[in-house]
N, C-alpha and C. Protein backbone atom coordinates (compact mmCIF):
# COMPACT_ATOMS: atom_id res chain seq x y z
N UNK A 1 1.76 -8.27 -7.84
CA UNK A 1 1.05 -7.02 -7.93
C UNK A 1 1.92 -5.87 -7.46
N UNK A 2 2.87 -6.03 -6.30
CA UNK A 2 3.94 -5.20 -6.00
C UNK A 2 4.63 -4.34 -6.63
N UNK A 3 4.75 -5.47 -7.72
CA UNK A 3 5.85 -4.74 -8.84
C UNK A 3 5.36 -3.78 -9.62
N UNK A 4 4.09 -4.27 -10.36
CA UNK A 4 3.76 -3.06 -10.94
C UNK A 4 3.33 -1.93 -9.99
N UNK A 5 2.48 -1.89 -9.39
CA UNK A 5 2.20 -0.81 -8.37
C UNK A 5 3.47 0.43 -8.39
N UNK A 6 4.47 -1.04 -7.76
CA UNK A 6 5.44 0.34 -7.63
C UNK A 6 6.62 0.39 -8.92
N UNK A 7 6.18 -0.17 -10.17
CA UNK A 7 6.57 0.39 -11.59
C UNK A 7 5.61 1.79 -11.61
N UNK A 8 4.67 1.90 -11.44
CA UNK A 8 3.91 2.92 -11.75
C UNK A 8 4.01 4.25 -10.42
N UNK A 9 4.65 3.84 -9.14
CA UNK A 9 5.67 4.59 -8.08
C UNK A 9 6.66 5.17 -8.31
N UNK A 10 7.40 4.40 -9.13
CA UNK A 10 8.98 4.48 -10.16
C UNK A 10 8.76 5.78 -10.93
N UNK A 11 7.82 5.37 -11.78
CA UNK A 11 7.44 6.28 -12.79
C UNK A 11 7.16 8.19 -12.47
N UNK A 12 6.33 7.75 -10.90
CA UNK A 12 5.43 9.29 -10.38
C UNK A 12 7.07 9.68 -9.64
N UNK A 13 7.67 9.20 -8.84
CA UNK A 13 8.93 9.37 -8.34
C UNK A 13 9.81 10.04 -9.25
N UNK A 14 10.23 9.65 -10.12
CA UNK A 14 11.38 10.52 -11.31
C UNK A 14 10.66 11.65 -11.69
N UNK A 15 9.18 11.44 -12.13
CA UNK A 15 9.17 13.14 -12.61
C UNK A 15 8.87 13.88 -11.35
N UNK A 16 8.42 13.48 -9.91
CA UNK A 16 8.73 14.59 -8.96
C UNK A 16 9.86 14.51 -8.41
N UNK A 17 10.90 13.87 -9.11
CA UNK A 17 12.35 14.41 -8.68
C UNK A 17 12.76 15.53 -10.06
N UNK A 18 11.87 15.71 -10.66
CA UNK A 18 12.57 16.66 -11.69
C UNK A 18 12.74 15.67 -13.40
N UNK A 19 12.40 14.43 -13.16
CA UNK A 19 13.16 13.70 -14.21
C UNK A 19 14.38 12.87 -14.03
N UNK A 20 14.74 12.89 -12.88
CA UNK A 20 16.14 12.63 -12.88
C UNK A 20 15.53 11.11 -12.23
N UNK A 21 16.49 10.10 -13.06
CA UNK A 21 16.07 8.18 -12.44
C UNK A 21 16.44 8.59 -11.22
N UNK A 22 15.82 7.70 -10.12
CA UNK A 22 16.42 7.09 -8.99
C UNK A 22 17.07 5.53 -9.49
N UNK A 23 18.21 5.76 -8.38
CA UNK A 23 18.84 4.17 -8.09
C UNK A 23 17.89 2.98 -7.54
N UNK A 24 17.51 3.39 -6.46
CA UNK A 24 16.35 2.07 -6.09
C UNK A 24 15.56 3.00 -5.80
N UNK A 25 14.08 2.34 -5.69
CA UNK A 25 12.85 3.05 -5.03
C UNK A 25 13.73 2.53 -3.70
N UNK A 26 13.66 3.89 -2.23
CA UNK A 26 13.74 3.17 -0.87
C UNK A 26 12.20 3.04 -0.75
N UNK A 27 12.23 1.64 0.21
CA UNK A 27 10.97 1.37 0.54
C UNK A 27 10.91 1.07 2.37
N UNK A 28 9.93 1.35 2.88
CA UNK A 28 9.49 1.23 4.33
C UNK A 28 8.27 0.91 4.19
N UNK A 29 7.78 -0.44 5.43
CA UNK A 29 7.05 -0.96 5.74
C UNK A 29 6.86 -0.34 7.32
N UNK A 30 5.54 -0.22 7.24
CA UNK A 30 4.55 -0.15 8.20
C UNK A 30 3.83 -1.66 8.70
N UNK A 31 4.12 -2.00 10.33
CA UNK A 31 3.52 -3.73 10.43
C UNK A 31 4.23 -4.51 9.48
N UNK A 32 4.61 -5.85 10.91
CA UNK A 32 5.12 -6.65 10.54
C UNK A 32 4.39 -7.71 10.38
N UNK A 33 3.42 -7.86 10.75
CA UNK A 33 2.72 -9.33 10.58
C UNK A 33 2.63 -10.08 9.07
N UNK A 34 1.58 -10.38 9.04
CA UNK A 34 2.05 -11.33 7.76
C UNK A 34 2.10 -10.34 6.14
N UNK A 35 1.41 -9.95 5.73
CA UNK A 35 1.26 -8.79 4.93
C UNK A 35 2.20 -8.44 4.81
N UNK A 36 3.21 -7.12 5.86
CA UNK A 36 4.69 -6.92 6.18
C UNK A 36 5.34 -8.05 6.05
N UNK A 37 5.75 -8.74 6.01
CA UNK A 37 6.39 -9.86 5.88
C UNK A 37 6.25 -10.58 4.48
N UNK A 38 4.99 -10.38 3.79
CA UNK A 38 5.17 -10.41 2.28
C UNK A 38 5.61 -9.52 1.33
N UNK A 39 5.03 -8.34 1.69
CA UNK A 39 5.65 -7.06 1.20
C UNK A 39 6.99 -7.43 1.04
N UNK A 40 8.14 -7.37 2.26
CA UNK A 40 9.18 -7.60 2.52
C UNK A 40 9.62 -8.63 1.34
N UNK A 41 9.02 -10.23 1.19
CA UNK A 41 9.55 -10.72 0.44
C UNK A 41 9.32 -10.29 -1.17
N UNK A 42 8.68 -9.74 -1.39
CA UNK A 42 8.23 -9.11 -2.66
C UNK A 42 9.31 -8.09 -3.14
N UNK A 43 9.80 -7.12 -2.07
CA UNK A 43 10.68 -5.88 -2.39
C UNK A 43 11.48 -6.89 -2.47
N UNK A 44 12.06 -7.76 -2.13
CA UNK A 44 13.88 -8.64 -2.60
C UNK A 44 13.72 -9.06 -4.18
N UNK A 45 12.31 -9.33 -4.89
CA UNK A 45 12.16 -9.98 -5.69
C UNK A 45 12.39 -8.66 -6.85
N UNK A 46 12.78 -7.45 -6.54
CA UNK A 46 12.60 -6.22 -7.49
C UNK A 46 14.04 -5.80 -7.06
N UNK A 47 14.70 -5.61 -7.79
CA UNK A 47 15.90 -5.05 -7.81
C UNK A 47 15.85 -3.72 -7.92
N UNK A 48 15.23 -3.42 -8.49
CA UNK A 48 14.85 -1.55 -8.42
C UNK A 48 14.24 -1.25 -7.24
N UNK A 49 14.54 -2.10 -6.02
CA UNK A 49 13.46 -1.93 -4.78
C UNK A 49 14.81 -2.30 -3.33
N UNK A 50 14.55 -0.79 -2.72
CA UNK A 50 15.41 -1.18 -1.14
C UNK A 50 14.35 -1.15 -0.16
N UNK A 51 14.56 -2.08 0.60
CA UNK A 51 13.65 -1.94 1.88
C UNK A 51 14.69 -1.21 2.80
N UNK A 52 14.31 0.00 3.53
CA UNK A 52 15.02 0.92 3.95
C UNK A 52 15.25 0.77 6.07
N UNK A 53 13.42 0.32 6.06
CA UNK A 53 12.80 0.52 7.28
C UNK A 53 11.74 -0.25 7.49
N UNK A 54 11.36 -1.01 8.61
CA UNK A 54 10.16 -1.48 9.27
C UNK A 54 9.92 -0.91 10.14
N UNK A 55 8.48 -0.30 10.59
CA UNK A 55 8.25 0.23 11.48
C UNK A 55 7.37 -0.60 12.28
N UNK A 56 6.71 -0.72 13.58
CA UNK A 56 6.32 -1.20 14.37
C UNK A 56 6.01 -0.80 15.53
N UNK A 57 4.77 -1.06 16.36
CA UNK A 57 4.52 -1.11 17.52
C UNK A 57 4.90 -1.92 18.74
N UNK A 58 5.14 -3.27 18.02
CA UNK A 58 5.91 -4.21 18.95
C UNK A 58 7.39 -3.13 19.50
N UNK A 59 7.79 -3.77 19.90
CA UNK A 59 9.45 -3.93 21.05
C UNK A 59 10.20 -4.32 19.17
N UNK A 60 11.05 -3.03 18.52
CA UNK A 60 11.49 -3.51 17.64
C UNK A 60 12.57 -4.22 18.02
N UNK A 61 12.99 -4.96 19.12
CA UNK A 61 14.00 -5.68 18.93
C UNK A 61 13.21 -7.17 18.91
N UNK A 62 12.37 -7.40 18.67
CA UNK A 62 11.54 -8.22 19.01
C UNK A 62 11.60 -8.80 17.34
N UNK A 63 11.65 -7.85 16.21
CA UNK A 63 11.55 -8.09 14.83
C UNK A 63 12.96 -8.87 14.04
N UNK A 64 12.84 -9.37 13.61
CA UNK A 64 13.84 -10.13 13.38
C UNK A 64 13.51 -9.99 11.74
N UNK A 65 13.90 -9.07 10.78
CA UNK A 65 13.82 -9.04 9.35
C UNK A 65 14.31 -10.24 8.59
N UNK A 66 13.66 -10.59 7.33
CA UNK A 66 14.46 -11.61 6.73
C UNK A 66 15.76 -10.69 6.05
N UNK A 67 15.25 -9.29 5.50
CA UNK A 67 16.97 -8.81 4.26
C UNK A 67 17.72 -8.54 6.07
N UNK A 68 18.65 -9.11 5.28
CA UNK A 68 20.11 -8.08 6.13
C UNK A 68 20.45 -7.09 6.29
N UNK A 69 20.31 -6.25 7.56
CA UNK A 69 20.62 -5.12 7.77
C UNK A 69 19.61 -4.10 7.90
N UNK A 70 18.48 -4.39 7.70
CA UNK A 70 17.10 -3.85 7.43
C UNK A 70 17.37 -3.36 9.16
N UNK A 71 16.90 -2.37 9.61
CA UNK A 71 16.74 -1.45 10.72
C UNK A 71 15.19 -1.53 11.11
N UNK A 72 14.55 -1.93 11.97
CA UNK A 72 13.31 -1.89 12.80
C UNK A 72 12.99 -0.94 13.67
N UNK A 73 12.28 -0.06 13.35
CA UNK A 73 12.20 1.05 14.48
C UNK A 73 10.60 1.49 15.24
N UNK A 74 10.54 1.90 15.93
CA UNK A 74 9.31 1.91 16.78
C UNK A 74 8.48 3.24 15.63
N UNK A 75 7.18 3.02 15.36
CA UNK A 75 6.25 3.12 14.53
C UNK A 75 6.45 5.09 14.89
N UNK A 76 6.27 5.79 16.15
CA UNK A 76 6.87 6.70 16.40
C UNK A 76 7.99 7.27 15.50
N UNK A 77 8.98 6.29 15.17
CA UNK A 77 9.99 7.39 14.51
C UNK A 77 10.17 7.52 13.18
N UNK A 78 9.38 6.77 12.51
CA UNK A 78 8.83 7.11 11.14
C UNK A 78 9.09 8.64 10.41
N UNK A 79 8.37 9.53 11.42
CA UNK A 79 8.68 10.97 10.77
C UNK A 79 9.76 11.47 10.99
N UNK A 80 10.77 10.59 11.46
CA UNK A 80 12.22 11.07 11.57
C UNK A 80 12.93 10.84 10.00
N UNK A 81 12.29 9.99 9.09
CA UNK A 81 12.76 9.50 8.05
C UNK A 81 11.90 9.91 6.86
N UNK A 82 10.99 10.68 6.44
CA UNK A 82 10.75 11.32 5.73
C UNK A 82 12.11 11.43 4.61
N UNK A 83 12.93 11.79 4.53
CA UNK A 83 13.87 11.90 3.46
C UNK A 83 14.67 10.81 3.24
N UNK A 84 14.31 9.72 3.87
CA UNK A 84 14.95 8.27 3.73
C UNK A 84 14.09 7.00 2.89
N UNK A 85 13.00 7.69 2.64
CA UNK A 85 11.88 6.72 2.24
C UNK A 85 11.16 7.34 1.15
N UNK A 86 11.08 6.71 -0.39
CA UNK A 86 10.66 6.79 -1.07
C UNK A 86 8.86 6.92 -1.28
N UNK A 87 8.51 4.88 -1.05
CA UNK A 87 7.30 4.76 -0.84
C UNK A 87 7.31 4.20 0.72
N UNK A 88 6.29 4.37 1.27
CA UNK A 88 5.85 3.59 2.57
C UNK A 88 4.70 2.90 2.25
N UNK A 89 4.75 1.46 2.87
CA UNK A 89 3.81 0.31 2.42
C UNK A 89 2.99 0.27 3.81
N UNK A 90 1.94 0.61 3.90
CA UNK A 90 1.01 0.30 5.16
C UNK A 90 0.52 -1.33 5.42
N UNK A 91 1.15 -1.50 5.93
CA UNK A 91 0.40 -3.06 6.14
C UNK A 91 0.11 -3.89 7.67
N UNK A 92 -1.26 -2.28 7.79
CA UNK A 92 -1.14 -2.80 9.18
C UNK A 92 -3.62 -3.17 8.54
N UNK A 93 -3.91 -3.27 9.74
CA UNK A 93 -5.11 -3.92 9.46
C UNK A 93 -6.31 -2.31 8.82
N UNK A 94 -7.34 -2.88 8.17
CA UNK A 94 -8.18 -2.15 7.50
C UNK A 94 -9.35 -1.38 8.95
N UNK A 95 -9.15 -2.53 9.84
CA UNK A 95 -10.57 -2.04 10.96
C UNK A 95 -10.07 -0.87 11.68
N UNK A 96 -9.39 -0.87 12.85
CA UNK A 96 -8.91 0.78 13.14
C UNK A 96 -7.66 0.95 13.07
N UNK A 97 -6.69 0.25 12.14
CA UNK A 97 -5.34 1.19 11.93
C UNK A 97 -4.76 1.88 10.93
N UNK A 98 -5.58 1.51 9.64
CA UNK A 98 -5.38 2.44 8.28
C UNK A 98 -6.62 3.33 8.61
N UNK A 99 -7.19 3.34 9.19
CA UNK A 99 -8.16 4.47 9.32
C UNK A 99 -7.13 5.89 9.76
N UNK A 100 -6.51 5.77 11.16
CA UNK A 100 -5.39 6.51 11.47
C UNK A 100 -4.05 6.54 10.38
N UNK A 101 -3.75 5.52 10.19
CA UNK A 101 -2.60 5.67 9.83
C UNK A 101 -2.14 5.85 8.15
N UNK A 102 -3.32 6.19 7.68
CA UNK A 102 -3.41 6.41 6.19
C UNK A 102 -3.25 8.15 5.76
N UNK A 103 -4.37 8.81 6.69
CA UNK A 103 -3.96 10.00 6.66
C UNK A 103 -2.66 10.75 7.25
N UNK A 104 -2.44 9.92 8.26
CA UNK A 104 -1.42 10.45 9.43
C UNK A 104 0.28 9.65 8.10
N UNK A 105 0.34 9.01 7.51
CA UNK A 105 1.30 9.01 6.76
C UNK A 105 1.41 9.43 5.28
N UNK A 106 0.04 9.49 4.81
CA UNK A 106 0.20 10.00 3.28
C UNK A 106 0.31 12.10 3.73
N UNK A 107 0.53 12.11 5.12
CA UNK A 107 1.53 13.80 5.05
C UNK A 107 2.71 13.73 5.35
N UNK A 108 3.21 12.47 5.15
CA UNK A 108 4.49 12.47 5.15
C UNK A 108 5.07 11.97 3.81
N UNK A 109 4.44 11.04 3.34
CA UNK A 109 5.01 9.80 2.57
C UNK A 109 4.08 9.66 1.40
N UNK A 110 4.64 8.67 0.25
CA UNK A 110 3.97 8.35 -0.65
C UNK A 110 3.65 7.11 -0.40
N UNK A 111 2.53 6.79 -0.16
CA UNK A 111 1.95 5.73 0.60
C UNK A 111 0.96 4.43 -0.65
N UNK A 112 1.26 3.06 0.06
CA UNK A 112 0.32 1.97 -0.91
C UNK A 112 -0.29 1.44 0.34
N UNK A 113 -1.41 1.24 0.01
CA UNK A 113 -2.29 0.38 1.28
C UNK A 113 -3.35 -0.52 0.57
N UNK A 114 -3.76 -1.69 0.94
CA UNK A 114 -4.52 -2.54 1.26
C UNK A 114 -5.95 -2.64 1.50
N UNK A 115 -6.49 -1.33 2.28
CA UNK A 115 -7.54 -0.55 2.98
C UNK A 115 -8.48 -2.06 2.33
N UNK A 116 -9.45 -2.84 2.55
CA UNK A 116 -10.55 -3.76 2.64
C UNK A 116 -11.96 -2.98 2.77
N UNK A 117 -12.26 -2.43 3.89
CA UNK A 117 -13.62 -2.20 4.11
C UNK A 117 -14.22 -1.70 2.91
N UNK A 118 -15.15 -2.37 2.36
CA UNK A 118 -15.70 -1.64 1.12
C UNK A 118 -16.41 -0.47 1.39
N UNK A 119 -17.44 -0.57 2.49
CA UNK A 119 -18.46 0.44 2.47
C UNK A 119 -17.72 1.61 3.04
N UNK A 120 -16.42 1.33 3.41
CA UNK A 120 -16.31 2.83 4.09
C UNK A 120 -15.00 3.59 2.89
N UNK A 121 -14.58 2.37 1.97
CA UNK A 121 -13.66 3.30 0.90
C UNK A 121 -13.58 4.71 0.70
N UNK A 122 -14.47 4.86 0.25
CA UNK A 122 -14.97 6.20 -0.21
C UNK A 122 -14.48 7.22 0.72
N UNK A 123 -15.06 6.85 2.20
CA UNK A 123 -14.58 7.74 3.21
C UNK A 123 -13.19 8.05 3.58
N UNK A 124 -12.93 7.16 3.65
CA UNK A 124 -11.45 6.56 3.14
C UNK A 124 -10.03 7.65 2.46
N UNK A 125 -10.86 6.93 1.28
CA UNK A 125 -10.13 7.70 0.43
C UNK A 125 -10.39 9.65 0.19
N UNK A 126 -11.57 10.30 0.90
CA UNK A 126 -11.31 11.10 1.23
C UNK A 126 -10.46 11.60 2.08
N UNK A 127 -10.12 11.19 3.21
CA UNK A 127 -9.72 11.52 4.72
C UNK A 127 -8.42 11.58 3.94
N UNK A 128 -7.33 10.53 3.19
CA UNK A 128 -6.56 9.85 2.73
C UNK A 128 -5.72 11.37 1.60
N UNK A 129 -6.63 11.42 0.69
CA UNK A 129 -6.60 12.22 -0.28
C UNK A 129 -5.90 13.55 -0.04
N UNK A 130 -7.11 13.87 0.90
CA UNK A 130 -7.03 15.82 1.67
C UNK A 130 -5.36 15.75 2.24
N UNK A 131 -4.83 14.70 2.91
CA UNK A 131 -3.86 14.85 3.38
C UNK A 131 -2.53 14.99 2.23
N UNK A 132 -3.00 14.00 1.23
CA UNK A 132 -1.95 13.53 0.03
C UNK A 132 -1.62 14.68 -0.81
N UNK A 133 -2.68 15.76 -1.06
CA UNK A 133 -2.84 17.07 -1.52
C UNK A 133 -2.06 17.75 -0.77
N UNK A 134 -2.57 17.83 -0.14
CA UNK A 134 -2.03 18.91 0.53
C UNK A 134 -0.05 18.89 1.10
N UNK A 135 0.03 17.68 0.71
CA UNK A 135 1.90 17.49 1.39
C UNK A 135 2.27 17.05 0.12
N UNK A 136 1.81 17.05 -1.41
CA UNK A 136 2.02 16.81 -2.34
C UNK A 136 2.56 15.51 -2.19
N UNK A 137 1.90 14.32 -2.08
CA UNK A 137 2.11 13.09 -1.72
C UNK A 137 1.41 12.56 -3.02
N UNK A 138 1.91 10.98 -3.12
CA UNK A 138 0.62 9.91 -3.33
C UNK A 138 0.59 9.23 -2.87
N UNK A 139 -0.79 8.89 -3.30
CA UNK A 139 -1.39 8.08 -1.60
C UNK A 139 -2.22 6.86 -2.99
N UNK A 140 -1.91 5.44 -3.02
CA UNK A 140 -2.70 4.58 -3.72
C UNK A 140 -3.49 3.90 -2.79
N UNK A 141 -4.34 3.44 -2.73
CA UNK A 141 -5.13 3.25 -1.28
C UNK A 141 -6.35 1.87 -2.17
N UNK A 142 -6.57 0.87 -1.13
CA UNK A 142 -7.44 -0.38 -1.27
C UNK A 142 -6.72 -1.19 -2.63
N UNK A 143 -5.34 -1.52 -2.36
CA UNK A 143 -5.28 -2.43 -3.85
C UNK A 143 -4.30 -3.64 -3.28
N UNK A 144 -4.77 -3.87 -2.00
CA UNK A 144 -4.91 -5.07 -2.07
C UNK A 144 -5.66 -6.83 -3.05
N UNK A 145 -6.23 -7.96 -2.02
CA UNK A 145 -6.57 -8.70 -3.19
C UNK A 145 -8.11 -7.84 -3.64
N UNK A 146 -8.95 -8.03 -2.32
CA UNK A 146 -10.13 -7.43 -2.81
C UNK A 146 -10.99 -6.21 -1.81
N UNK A 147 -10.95 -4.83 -2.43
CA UNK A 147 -10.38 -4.73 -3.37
C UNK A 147 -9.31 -4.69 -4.17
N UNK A 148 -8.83 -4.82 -5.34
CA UNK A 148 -7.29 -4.83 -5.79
C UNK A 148 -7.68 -5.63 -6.94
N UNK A 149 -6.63 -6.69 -6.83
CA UNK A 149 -6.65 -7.74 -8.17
C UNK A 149 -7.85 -8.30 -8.29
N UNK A 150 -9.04 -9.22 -7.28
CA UNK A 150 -10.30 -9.63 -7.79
C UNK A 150 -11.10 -8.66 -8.18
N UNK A 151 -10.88 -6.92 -8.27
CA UNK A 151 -11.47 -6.14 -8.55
C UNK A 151 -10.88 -5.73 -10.29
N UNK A 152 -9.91 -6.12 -10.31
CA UNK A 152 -9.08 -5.29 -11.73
C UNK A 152 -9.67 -6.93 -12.57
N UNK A 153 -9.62 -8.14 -12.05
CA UNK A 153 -10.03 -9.41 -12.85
C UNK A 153 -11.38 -9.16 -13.54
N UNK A 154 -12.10 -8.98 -12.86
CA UNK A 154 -13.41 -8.71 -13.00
C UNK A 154 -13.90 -8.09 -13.89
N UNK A 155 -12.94 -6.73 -13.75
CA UNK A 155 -12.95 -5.57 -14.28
C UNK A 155 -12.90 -5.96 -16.46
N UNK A 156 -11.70 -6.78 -16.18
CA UNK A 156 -11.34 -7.07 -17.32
C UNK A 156 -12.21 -8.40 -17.92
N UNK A 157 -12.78 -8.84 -17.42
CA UNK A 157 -13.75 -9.70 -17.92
C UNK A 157 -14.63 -8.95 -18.24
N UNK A 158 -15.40 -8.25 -17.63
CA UNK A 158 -16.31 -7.58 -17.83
C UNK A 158 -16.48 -6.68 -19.27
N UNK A 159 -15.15 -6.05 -19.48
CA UNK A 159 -14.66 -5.60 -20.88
C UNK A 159 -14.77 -6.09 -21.66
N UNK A 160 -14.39 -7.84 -21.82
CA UNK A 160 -14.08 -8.17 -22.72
C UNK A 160 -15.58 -8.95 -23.20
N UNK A 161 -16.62 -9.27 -22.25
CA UNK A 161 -18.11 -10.21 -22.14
C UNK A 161 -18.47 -9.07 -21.27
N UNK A 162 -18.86 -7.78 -21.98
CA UNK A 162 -19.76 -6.58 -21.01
C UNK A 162 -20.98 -7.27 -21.14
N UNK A 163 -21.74 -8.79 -21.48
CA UNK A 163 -23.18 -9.53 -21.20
C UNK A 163 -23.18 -10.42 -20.82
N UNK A 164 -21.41 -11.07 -20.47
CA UNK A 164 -21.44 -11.82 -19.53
C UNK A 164 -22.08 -11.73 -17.90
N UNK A 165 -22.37 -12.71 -17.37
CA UNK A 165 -22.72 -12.72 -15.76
C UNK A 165 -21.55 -13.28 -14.81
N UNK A 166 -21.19 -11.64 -14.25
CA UNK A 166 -19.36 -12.12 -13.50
C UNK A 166 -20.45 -12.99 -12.05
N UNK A 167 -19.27 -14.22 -11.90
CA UNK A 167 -19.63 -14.59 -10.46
C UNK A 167 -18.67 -15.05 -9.87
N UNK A 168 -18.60 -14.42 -7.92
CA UNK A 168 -17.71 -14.44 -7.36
C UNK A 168 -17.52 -15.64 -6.45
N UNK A 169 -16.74 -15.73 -5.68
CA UNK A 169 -17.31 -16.83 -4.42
C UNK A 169 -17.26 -16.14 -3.22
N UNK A 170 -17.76 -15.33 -3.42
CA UNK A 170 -18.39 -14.50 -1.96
C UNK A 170 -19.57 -14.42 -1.59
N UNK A 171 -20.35 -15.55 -2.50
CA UNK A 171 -21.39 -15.46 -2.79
C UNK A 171 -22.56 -14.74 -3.15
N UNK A 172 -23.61 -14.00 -2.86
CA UNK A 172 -24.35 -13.32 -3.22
C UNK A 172 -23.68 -12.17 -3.24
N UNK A 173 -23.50 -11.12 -4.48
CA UNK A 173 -23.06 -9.91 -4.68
C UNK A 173 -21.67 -10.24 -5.41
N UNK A 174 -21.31 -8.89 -5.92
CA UNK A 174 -20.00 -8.99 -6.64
C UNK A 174 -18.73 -8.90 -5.51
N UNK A 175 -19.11 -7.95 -4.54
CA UNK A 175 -18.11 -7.92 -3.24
C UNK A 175 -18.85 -8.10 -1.81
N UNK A 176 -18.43 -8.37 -1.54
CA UNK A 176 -18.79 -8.62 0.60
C UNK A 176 -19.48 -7.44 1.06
N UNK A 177 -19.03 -6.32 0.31
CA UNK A 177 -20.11 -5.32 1.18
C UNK A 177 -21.31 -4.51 0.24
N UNK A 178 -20.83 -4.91 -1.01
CA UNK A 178 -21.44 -4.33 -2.19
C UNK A 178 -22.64 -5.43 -2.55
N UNK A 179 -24.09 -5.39 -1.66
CA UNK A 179 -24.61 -6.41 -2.44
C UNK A 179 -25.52 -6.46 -4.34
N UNK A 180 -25.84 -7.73 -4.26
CA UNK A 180 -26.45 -7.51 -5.98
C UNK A 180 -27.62 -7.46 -6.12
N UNK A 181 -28.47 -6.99 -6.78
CA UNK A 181 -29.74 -7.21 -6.85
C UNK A 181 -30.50 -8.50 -7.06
């Protein structure tokens, strides 16, 4: 899912450089835990993709990257790199750290996040938005798995059998916070 995401990053990137290709998308990760750590293996799998930066709250000497040479820096100095970073990948948790750290980086950065909580999306993606506007950013926000891909699957079933009956294994309802009648 990486790839396209940020095929369609690639794409918004060249025409706000004017048109002109970039060499690689640079990329920076936000959180290392597991998420960060897939991200990570995902950007090696794209050649049109540098991982530039990990950022973190831990003790970055504590991070031990799999690419070579990758630089770990304390979550703080992020806005020192604004002109070093293409997209920034948030991949820290949906309960209280993309709440902060969605707005507080889509005014810096062109940001992809994960965001989960269904019922509070919306809110979300306002708080998210106002900032992305306003620093002429983009900000892609909840496309993780769900929402994300079990949401785009669905989506496309639904298209193709709009009288089909989609069913999930989340059991009652189409999503966890969205229930069904």
């Amino acid at each position: 899912m990486i790839k396209y995401i940020t095929q369609s990053f690639f794409e918004i990137l060249v025409l706000m450089n004017g048109g002109v290709t970039l060499e690689k998308i640079r990329i920076g990760i936000v959180g290392y835990g597991n998420l960060g750590k897939g991200a990570e293996i995902g950007i090696r799998q794209n050649k049109d993709m540098e991982l530039v930066a990990i950022f973190t709250r831990r003790n970055p000497d504590s991070i031990k990257p799999l690419t070579e040479g990758v630089k770990v820096y304390s979550l703080d100095d992020a806005k020192n790199m604004k002109d070093k970073i293409d997209v920034m990948l948030l991949c820290s948790g949906s309960m209280s750290d993309l709440p902060v750290q969605g707005p507080e980086f889509a005014e810096m950065f062109n940001i992809v996040d994960g965001f989960d909580t269904h019922n509070k999306i919306q809110e979300y993606f306002e708080s998210v938005d106002e900032k992305a506007k306003q620093s002429k950013k983009v900000a892609v926000i909840a496309c993780g798995w769900d929402p994300g891909m079990f949401s785009l699957s669905r989506l496309f079933g639904e298209v193709i059998l709009p009288e089909g009956k989609t069913y999930t294994f989340w059991g009652k309802g189409v999503s966890r916070a969205i229930p069904m009648p």
